[in-house]
C-alpha atoms as a PDB file:
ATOM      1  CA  UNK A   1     -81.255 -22.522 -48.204  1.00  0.00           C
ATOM      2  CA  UNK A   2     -79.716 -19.580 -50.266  1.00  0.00           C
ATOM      3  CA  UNK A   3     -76.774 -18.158 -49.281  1.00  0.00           C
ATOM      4  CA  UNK A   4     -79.267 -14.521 -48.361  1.00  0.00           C
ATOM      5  CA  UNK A   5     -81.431 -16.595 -45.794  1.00  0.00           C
ATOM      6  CA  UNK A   6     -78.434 -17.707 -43.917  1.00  0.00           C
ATOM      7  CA  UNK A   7     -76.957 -14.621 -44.156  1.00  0.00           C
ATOM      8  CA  UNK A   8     -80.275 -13.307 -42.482  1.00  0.00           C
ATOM      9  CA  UNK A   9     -80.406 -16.261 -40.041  1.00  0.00           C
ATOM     10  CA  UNK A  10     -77.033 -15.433 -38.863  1.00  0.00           C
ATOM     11  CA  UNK A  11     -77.727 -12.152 -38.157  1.00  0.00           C
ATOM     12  CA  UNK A  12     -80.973 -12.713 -36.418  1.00  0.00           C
ATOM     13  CA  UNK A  13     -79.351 -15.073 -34.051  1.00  0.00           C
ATOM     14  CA  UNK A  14     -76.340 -12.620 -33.163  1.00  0.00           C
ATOM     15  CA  UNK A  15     -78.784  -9.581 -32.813  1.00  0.00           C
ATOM     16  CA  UNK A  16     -80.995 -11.618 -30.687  1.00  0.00           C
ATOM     17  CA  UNK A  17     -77.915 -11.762 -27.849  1.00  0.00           C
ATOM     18  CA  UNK A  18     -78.434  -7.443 -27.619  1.00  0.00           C
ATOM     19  CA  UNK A  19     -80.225  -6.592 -24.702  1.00  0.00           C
ATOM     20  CA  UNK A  20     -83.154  -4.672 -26.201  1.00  0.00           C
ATOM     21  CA  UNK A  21     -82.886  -6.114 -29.477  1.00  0.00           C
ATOM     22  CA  UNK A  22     -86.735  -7.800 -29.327  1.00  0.00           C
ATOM     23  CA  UNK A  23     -88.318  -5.007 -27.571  1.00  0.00           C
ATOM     24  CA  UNK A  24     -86.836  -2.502 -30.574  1.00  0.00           C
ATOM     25  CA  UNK A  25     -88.649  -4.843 -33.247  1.00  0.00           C
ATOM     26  CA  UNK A  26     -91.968  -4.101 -31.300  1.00  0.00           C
ATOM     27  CA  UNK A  27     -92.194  -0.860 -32.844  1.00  0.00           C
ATOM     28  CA  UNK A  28     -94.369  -1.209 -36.087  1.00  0.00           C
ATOM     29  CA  UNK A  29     -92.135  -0.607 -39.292  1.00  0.00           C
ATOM     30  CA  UNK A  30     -88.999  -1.313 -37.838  1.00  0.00           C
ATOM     31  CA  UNK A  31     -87.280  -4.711 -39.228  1.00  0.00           C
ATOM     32  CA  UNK A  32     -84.209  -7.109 -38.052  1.00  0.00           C
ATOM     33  CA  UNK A  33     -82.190  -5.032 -40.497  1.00  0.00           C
ATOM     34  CA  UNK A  34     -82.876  -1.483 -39.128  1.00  0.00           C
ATOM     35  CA  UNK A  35     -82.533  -2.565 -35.854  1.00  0.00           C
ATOM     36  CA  UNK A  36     -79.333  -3.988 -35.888  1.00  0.00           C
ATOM     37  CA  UNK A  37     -77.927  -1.231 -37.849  1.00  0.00           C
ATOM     38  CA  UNK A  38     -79.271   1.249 -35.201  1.00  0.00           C
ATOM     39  CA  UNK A  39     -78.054  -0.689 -32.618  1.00  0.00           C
ATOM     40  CA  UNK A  40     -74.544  -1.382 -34.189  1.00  0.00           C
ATOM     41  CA  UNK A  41     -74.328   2.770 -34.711  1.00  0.00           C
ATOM     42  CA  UNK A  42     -75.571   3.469 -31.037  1.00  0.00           C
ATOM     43  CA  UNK A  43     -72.992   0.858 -30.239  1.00  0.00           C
ATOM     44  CA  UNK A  44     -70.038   2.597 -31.885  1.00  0.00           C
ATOM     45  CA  UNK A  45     -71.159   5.987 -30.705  1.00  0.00           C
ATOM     46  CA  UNK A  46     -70.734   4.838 -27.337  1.00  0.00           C
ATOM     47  CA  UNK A  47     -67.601   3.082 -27.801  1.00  0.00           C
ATOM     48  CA  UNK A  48     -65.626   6.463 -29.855  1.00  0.00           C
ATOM     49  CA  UNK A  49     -67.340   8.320 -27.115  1.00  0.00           C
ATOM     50  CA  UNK A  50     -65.384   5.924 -24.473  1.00  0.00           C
ATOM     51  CA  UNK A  51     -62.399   5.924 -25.978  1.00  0.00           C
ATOM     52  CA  UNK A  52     -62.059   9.364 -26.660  1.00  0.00           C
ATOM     53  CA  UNK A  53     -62.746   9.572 -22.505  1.00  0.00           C
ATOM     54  CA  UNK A  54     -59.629   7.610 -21.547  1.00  0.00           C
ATOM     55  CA  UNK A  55     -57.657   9.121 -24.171  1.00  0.00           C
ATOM     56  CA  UNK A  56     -56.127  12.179 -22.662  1.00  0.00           C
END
């Protein structure tokens, strides 16, 4: 297997742990890849957005 398909496997399986994750790859034209980036940027949104809560 090249080093790209288990680079892809290994993300698959992580992305697959996000609630959501499956349901989001339902919607026609929208890969593993997209996805997990939108996920990952929702993720970090949420996270500044925390942080920046608790901060003062």
């Amino acid at each position: 297997m090249r080093q790209y398909e288990k680079t892809m496997a290994w993300i698959e399986s992580l992305a697959k742990e996000i609630p959501g994750f499956e349901k989001m790859l339902e919607i026609k034209g929208v890969g593993l890849i997209s996805t997990a980036g939108f996920i990952g940027e929702i993720d970090d949104v949420i996270d500044s957005h925390t942080r920046n809560r608790f901060k003062s």
